[in-house]
Protein backbone atom coordinates (compact mmCIF):
# COMPACT_ATOMS: atom_id res chain seq x y z
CA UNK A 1 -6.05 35.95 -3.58
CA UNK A 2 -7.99 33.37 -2.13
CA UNK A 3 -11.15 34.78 -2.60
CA UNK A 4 -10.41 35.68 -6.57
CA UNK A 5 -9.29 31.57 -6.48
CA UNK A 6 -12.51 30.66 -5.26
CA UNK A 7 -14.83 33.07 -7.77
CA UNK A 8 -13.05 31.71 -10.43
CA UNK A 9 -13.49 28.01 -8.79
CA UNK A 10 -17.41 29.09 -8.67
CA UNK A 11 -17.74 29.99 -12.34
CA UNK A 12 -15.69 27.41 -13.73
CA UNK A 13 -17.95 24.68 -12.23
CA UNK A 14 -21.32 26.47 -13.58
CA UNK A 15 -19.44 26.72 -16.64
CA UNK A 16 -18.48 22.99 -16.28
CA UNK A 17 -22.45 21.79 -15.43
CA UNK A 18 -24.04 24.18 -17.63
CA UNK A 19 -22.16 22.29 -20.84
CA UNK A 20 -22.57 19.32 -19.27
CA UNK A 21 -26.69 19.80 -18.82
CA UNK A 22 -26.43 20.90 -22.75
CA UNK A 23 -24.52 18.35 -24.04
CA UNK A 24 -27.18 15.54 -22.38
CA UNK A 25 -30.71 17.78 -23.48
CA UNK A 26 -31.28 14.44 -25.36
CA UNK A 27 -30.47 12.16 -22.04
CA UNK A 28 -32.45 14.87 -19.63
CA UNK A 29 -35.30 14.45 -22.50
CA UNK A 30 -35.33 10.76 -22.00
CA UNK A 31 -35.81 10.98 -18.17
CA UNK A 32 -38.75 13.59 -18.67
CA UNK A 33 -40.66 11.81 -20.81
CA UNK A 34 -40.13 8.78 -18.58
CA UNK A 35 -42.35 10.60 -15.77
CA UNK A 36 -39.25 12.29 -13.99
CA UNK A 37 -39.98 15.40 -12.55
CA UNK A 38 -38.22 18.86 -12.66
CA UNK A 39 -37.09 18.73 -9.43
CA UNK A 40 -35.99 14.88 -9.53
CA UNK A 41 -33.65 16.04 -12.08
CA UNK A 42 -32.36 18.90 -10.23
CA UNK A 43 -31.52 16.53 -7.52
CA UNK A 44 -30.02 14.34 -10.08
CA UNK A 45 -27.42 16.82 -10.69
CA UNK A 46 -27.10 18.11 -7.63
CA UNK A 47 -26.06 14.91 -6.44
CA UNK A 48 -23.62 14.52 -9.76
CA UNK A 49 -21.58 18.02 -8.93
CA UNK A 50 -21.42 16.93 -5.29
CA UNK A 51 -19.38 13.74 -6.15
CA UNK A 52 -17.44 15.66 -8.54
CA UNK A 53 -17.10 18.19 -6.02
CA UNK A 54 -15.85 15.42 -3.38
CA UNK A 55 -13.77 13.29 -5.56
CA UNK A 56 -11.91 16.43 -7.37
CA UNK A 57 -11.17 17.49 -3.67
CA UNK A 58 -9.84 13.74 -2.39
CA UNK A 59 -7.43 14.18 -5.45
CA UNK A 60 -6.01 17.41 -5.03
CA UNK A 61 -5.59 16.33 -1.23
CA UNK A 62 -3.81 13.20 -2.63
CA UNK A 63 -1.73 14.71 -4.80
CA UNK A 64 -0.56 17.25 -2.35
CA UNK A 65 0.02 15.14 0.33
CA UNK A 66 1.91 13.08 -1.64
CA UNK A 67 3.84 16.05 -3.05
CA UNK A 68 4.76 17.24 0.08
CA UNK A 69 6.05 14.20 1.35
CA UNK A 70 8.19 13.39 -1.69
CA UNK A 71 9.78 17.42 -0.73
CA UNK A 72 10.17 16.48 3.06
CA UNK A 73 12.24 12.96 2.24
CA UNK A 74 14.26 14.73 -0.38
């Protein structure tokens, strides 16, 4: 189960970045014509999906935590 969670984790975040990347052609456009290279824009969003990565994981960690204490007190 926990590998079918994670495939689905997988695609939904390509899903996720691949709109995101086609909503901002105009924005990506922009920062190519400014001199930005192909592979300083990879990193860009590299770096963006990381801290969505990290912060979407600090939440759910939150949120659980504080779940399961509220259930242990009650």
């Amino acid at each position: 189960i926990a590998l079918v969670i994670l495939i689905f984790c997988f695609f939904n975040l390509t899903a996720s970045m691949s709109i995101n990347m086609y909503e901002q052609q105009k924005e990506i456009a922009v920062f190519r014509s400014q001199g930005l290279t192909k592979g300083g824009l990879k990193l860009i969003y590299v770096i963006e999906s990381f801290i969505l990565i990290i912060s979407s994981c600090f939440l759910g960690l939150l949120t659980g935590t504080i779940l399961s204490w509220t259930s242990l007190i009650q």
